[in-house]
N, C-alpha and C. Protein backbone atom coordinates (compact mmCIF):
# COMPACT_ATOMS: atom_id res chain seq x y z
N UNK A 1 142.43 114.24 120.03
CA UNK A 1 141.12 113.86 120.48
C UNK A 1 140.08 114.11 119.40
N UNK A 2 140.35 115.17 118.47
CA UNK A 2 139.42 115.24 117.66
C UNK A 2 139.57 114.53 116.50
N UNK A 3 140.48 114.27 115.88
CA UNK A 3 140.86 112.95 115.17
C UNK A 3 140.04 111.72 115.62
N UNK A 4 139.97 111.76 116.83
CA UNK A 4 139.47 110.08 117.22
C UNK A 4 138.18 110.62 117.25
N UNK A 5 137.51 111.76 117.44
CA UNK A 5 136.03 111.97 117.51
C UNK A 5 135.39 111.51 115.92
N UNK A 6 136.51 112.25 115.11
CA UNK A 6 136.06 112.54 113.63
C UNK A 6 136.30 110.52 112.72
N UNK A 7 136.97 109.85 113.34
CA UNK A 7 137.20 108.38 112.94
C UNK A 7 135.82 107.96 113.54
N UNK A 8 135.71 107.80 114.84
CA UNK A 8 134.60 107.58 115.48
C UNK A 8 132.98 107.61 114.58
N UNK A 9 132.70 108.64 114.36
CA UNK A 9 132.01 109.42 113.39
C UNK A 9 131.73 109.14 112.00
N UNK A 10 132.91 108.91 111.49
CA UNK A 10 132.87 108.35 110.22
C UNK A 10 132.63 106.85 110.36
N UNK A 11 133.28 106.30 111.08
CA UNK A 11 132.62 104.70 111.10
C UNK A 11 131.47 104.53 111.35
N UNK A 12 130.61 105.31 112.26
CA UNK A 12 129.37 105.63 112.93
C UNK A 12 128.47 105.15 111.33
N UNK A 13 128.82 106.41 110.64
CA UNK A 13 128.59 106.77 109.28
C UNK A 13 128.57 105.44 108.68
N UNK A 14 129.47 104.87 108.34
CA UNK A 14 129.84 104.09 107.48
C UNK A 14 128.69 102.50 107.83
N UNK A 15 128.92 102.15 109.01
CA UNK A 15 128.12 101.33 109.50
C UNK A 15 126.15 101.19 108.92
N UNK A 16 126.01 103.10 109.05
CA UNK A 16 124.71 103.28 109.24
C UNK A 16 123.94 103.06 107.94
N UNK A 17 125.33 102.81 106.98
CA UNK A 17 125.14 103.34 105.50
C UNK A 17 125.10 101.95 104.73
N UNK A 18 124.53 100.96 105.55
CA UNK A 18 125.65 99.30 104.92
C UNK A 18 124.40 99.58 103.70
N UNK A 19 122.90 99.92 104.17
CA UNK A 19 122.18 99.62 103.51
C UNK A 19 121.76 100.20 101.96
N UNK A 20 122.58 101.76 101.95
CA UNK A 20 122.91 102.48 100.75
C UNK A 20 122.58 101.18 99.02
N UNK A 21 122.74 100.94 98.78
CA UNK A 21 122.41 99.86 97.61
C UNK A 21 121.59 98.80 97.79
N UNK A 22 121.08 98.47 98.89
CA UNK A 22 119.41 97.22 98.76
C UNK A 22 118.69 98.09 98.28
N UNK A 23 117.70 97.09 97.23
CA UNK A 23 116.71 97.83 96.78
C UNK A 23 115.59 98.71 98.12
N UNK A 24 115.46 99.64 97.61
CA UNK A 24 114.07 100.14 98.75
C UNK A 24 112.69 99.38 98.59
N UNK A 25 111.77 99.21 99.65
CA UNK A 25 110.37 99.36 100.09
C UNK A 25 110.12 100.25 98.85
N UNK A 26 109.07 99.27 98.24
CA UNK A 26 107.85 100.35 97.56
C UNK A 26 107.10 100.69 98.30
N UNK A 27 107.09 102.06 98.39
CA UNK A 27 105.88 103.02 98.90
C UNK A 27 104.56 102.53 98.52
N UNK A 28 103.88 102.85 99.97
CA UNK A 28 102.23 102.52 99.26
C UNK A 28 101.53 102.98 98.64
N UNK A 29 100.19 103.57 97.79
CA UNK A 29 99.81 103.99 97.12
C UNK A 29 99.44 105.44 98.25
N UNK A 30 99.40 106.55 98.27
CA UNK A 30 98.98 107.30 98.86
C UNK A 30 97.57 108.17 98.38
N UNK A 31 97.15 109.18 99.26
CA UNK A 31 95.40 109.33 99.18
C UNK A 31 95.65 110.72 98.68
N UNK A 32 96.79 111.05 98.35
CA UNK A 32 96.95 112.60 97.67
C UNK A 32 95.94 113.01 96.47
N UNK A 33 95.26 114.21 96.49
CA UNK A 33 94.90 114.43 95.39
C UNK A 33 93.62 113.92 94.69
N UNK A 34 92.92 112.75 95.16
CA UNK A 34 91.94 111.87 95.18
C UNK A 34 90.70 112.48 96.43
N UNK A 35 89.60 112.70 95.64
CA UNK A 35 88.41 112.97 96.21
C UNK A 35 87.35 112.13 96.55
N UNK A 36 87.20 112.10 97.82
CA UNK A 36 86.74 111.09 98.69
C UNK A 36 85.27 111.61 99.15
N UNK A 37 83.75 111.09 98.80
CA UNK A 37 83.11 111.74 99.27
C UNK A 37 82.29 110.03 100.36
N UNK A 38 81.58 110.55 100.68
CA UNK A 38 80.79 109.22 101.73
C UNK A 38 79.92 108.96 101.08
N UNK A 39 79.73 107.52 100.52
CA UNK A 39 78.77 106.66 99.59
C UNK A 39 77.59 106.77 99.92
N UNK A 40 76.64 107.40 99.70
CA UNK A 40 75.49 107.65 100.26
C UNK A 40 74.59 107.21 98.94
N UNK A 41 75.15 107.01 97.65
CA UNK A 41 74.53 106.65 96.84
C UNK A 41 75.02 105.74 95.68
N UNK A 42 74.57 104.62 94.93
CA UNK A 42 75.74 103.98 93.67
C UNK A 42 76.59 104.80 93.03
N UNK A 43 75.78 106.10 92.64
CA UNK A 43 76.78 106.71 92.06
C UNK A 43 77.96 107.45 92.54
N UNK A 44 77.46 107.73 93.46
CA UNK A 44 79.06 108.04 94.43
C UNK A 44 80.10 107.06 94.35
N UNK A 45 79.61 105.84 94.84
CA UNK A 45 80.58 105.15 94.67
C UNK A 45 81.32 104.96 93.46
N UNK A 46 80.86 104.96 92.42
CA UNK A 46 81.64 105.22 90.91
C UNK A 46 82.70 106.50 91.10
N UNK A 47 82.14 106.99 91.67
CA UNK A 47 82.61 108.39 91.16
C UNK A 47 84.20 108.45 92.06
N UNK A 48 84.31 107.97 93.57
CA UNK A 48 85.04 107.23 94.12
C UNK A 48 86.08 106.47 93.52
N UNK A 49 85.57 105.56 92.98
CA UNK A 49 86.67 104.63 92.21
C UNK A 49 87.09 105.40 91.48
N UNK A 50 86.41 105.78 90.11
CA UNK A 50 87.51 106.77 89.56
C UNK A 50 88.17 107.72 89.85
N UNK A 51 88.03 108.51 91.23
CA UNK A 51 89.06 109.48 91.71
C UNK A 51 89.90 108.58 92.57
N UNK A 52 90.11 107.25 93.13
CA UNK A 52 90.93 106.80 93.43
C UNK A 52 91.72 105.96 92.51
N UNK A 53 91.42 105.39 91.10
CA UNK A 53 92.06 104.96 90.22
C UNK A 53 92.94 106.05 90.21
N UNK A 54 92.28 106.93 89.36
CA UNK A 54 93.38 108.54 88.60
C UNK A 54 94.05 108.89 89.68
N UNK A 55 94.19 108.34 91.16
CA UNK A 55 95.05 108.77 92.08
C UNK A 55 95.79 108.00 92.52
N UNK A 56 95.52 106.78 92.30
CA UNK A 56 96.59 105.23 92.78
C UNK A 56 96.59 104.97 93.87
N UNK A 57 95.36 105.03 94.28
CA UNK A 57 95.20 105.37 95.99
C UNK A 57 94.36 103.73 96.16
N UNK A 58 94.69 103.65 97.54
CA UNK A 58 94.66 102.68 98.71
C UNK A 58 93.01 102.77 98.45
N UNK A 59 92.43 103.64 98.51
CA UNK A 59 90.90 103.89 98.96
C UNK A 59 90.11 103.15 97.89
N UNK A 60 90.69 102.82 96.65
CA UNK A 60 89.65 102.18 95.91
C UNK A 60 89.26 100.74 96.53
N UNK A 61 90.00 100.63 97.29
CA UNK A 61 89.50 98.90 97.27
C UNK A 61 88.38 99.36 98.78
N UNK A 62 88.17 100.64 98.83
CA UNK A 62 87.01 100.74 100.43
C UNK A 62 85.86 100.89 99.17
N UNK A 63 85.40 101.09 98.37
CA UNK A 63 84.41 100.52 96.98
C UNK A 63 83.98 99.68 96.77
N UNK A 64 84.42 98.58 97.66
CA UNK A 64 83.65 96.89 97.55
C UNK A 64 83.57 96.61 98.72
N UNK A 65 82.20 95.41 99.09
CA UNK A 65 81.97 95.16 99.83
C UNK A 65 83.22 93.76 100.70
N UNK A 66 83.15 93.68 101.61
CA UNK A 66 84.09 92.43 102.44
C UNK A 66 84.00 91.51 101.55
N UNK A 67 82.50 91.00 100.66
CA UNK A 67 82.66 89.76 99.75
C UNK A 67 82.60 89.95 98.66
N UNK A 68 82.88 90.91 98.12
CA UNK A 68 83.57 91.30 96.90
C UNK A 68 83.65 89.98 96.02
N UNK A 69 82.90 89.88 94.42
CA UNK A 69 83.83 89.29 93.45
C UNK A 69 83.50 89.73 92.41
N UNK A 70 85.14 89.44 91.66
CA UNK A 70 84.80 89.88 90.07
C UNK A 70 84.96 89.05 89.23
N UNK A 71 84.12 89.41 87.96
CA UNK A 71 83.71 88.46 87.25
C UNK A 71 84.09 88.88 85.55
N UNK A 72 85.22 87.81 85.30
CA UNK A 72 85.40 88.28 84.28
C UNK A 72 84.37 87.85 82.78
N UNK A 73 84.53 88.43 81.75
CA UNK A 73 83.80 88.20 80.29
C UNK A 73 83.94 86.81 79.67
N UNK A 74 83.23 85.79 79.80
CA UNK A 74 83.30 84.58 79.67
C UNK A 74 83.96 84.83 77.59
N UNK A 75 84.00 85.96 77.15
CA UNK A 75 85.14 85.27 75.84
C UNK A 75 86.88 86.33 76.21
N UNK A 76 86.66 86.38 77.68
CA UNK A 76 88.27 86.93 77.96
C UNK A 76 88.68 85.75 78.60
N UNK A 77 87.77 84.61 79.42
CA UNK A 77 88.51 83.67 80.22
C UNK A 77 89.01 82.90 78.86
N UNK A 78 87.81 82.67 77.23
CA UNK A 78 88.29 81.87 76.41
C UNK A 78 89.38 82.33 75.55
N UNK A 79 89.31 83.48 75.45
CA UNK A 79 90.74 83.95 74.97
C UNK A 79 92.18 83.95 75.46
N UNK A 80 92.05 83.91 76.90
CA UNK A 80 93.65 84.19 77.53
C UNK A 80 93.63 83.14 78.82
N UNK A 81 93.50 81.63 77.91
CA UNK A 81 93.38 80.55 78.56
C UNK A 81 94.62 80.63 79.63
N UNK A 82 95.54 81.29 79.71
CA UNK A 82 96.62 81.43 80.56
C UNK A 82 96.35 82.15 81.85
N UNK A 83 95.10 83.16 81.78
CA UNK A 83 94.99 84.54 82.89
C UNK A 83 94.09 83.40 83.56
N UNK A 84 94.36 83.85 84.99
CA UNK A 84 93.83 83.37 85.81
C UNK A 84 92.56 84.33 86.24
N UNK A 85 91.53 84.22 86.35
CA UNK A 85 90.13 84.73 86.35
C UNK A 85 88.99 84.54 87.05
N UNK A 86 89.16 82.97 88.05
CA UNK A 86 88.47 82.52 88.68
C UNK A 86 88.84 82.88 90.34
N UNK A 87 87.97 82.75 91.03
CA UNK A 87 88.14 83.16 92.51
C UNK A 87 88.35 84.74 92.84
N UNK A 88 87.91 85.12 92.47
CA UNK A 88 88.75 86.91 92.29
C UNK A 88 87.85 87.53 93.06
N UNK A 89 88.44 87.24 94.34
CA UNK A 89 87.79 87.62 95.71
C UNK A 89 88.50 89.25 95.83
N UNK A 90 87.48 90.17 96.79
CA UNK A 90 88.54 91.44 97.53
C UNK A 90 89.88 91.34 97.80
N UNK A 91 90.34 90.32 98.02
CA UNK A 91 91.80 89.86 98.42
C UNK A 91 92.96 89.38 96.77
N UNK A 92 92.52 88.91 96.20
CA UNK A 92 92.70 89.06 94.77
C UNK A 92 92.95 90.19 94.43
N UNK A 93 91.47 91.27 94.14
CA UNK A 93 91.15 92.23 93.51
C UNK A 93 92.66 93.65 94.14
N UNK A 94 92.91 93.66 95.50
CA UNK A 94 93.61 94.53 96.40
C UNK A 94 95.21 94.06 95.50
N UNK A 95 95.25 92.55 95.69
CA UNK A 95 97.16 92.01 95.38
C UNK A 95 96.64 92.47 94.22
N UNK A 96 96.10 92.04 93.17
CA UNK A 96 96.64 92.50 91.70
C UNK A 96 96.38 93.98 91.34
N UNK A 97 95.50 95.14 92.27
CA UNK A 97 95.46 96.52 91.70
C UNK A 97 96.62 96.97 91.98
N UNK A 98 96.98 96.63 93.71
CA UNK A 98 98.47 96.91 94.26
C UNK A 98 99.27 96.75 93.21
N UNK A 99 99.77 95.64 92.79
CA UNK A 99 100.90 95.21 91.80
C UNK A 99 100.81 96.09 90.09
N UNK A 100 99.29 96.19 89.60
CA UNK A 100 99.36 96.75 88.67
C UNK A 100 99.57 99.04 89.23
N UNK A 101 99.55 99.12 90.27
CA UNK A 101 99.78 100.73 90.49
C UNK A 101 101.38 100.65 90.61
N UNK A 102 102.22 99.71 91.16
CA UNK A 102 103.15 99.34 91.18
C UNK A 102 104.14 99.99 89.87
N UNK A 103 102.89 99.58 88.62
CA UNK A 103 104.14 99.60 87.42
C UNK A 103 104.11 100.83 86.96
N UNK A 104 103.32 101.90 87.63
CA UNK A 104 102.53 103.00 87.15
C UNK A 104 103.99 103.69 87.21
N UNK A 105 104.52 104.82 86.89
CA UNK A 105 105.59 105.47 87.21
C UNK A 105 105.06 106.30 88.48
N UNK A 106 105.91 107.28 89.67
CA UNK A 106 105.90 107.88 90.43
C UNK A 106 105.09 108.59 89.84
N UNK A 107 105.09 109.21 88.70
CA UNK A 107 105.20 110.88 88.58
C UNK A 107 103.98 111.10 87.29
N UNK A 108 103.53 109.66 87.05
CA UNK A 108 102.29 109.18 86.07
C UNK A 108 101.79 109.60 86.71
N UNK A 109 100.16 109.54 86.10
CA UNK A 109 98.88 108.86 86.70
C UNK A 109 97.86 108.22 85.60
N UNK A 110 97.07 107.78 86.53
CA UNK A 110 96.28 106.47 85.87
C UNK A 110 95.12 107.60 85.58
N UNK A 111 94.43 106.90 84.24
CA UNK A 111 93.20 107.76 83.78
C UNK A 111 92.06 107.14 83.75
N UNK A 112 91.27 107.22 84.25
CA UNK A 112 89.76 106.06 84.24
C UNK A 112 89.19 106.98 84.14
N UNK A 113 87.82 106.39 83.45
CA UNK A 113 86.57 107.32 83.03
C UNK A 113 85.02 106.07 83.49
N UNK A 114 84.59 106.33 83.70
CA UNK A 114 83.20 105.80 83.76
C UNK A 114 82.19 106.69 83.91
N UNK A 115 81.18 106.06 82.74
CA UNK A 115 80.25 106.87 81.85
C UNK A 115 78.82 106.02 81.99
N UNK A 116 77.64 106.34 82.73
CA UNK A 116 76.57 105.83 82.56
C UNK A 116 75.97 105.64 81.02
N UNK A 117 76.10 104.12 81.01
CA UNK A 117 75.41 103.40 79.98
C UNK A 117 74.08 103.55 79.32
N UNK A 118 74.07 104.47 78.02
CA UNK A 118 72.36 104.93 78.32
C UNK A 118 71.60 104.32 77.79
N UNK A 119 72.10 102.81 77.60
CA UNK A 119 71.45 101.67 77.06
C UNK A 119 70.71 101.00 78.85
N UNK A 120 71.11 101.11 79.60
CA UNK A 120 70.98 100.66 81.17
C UNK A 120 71.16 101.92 82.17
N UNK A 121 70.19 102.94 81.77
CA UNK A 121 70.33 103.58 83.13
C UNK A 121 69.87 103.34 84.07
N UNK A 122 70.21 104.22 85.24
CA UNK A 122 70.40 103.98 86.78
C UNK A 122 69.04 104.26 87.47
N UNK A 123 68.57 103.21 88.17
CA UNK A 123 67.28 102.97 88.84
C UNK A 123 67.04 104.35 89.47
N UNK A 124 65.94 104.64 89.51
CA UNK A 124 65.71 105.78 90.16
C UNK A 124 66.23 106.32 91.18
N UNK A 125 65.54 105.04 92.32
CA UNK A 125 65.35 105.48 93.70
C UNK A 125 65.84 103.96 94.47
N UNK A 126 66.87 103.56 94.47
CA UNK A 126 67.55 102.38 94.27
C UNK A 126 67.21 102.56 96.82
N UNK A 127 66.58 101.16 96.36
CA UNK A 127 66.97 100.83 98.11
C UNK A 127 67.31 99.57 98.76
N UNK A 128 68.41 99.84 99.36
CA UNK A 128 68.72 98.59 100.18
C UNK A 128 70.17 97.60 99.02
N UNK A 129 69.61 97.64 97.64
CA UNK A 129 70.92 97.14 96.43
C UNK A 129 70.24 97.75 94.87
N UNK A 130 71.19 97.36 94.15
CA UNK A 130 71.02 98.02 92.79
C UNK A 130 71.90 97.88 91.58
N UNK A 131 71.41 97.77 90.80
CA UNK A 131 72.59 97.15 89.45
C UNK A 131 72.58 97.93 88.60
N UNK A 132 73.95 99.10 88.39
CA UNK A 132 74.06 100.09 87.56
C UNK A 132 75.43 99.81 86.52
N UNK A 133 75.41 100.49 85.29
CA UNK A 133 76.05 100.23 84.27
C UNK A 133 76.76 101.02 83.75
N UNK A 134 78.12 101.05 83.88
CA UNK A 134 79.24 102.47 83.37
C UNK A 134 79.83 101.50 82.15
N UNK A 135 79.77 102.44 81.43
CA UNK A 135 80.90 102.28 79.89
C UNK A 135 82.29 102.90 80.85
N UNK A 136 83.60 101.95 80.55
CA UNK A 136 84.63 102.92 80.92
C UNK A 136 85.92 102.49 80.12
N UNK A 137 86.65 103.33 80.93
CA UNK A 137 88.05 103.61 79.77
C UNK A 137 89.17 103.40 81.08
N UNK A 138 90.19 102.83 81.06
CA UNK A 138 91.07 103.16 82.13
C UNK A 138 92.67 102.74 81.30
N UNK A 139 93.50 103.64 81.68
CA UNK A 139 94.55 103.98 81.01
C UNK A 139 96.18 103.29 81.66
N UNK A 140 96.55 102.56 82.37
CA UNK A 140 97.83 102.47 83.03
C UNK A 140 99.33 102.67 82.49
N UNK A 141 99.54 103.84 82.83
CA UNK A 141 100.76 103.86 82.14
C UNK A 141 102.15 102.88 82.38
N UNK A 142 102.39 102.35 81.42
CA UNK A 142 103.61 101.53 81.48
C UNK A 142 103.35 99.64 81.77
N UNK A 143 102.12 99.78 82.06
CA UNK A 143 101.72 98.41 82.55
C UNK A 143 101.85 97.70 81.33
N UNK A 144 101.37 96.33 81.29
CA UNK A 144 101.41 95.06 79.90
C UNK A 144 100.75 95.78 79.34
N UNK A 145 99.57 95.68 79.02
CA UNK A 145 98.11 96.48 78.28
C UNK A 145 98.21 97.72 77.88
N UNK A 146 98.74 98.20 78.72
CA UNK A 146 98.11 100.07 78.49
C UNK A 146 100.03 100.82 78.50
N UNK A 147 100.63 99.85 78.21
CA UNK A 147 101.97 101.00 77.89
C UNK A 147 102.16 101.21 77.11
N UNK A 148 101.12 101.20 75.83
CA UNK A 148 101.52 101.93 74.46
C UNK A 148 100.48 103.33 74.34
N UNK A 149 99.81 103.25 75.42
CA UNK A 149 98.62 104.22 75.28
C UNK A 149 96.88 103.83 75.06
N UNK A 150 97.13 102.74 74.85
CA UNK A 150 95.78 101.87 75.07
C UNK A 150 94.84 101.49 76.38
N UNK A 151 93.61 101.93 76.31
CA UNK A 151 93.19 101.44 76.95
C UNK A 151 92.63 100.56 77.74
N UNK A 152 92.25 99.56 78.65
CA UNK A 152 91.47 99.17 78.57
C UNK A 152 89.12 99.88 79.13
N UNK A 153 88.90 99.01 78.10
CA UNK A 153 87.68 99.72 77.76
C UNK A 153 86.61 98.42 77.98
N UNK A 154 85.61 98.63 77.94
CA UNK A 154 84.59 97.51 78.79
C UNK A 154 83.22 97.90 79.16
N UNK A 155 82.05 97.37 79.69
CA UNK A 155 80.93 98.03 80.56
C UNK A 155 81.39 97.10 82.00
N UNK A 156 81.33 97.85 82.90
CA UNK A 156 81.10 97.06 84.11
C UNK A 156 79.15 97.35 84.38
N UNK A 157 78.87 95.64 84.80
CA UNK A 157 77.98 96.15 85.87
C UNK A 157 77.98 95.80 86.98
N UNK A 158 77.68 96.37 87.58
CA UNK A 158 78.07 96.71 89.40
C UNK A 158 76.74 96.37 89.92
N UNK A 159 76.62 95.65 90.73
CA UNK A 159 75.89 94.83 91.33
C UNK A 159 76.18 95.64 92.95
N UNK A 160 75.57 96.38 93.77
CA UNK A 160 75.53 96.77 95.02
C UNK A 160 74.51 97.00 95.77
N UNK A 161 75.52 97.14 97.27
CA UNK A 161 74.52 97.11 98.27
C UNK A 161 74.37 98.05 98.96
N UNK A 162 73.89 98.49 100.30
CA UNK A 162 73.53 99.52 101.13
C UNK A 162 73.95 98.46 102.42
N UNK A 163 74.63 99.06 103.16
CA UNK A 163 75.04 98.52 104.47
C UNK A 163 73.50 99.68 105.86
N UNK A 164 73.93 98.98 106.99
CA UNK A 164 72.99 99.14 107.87
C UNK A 164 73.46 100.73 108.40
N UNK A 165 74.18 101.32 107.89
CA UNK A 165 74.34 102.93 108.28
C UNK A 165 73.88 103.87 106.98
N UNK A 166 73.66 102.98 105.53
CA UNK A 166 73.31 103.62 104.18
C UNK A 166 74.29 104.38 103.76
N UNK A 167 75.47 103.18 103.35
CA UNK A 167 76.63 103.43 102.72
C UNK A 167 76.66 102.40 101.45
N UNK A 168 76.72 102.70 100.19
CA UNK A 168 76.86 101.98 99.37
C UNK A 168 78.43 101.25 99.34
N UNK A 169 77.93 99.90 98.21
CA UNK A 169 79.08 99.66 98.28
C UNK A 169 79.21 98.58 97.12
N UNK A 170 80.17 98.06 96.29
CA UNK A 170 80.24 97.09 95.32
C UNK A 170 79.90 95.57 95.64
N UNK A 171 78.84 94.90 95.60
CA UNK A 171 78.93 93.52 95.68
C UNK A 171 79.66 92.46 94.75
N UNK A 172 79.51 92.82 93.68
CA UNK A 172 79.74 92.05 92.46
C UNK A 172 80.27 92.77 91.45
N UNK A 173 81.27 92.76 90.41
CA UNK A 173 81.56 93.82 89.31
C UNK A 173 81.61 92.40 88.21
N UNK A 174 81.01 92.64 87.07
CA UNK A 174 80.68 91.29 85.94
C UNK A 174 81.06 92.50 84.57
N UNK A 175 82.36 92.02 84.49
CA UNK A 175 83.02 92.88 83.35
C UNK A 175 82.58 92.55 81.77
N UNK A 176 82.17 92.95 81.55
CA UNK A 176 81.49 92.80 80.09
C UNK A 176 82.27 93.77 78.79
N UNK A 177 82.81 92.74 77.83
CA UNK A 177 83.87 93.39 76.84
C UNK A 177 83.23 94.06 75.99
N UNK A 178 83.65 94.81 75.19
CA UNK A 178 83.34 96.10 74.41
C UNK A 178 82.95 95.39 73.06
N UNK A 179 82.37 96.04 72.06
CA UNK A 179 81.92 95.23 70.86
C UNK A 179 83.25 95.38 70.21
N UNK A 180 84.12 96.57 70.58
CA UNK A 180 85.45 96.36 69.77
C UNK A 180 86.44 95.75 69.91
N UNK A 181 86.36 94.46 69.60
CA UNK A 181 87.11 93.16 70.36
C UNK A 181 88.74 93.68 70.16
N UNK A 182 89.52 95.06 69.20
CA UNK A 182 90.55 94.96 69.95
C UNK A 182 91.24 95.55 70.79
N UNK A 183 90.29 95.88 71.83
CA UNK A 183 90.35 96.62 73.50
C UNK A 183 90.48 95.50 73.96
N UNK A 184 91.38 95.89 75.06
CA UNK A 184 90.96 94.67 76.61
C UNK A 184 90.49 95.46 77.43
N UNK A 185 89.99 94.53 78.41
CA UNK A 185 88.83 94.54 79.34
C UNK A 185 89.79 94.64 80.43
N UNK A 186 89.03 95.94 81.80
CA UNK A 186 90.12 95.83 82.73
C UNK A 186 90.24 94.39 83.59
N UNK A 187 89.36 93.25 83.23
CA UNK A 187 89.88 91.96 83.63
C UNK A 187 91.21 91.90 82.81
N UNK A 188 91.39 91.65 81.79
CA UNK A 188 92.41 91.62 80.84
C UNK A 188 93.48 92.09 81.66
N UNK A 189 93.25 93.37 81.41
CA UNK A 189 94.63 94.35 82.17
C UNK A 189 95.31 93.77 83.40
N UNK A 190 94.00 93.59 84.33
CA UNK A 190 94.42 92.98 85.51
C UNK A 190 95.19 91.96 85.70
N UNK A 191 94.66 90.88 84.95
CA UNK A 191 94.76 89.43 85.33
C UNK A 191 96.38 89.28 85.03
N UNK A 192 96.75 90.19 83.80
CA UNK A 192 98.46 89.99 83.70
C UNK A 192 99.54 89.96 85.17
N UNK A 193 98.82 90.57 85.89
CA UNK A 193 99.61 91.21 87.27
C UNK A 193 98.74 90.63 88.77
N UNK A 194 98.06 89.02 88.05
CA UNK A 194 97.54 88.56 89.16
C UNK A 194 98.53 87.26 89.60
């Protein structure tokens, strides 16, 4: 009887196991480690994105508004007549960050920096929207662009709004390339993995 329990058992086993070699589900980006504060101001929200970049987290894309678009550097659309650059709605912006955290390793992390521009600083007392200007740096390990250790580097300016509870939020991001033409722009980076 215990013979037939222990066959029983093992086929049980064997059955449960067909799936042992399909590739797995990529995991989603998780919110570990990433500091989340409530947008109460533009600069929060910067500050946001880059703790959810450097964390590969889901939460960066709560940084833009529902109509979200980005806008790439009219000499990156003429340079990489191949990247697709146009339409780059919230829904865009989500599939290609997804896909580029994708290539990140587990056990990486991504490095972004954004640095107020002190050629364009930040409106005082900004109400209702506001257009502020970060110099930044963002690092992806292993991706097209950034797997030799390169960055991509750029000014964004961020074009935002204030919703009806006074939560900021990204309307527009208009990526503007660096004078050192041989950086790419995180359009650049992106668009490989759009």
């Amino acid at each position: 009887m215990s013979k037939l329990i222990s066959v029983v058992v093992l086929i049980a086993l064997a059955f449960s196991s067909c799936n042992l070699f399909e590739p797995r589900i990529p995991e989603r980006p998780t919110n570990a480690g990433v500091v989340w504060v409530v947008p109460t101001s533009p600069d929060i929200v910067v500050v946001n994105m880059q703790s959810a970049l450097n964390g590969k987290s889901a939460l960066y894309m709560e940084c833009f508004t529902e109509f979200f678009v980005f806008y790439a550097d009219t000499n990156d659309i003429n340079d990489y007549p191949t990247y697709n650059f146009s339409a780059w709605t919230k829904i865009e912006e989500s599939n290609t960050v997804t896909a580029l955290f994708a290539v990140a390793p587990a056990d990486s992390t991504i490095t972004a920096q954004f640095l107020i521009d002190m050629s364009n600083p930040d409106p005082a007392a900004p109400t209702d929207s506001a257009t502020i200007y970060r110099g930044y740096t963002i690092t992806v390990p292993q991706s097209y662009h950034s797997g030799t250790g390169t960055p991509a580097v750029g000014i964004a300016e961020l074009h935002m709004v204030e919703d009806s509870d006074g939560l900021w939020a990204i309307r527009e991001w208009y990526d503007v390339r660096h004078e050192e033409a041989s950086w790419v722009t995180w359009a650049v980076a992106k668009a490989y993995y759009r």
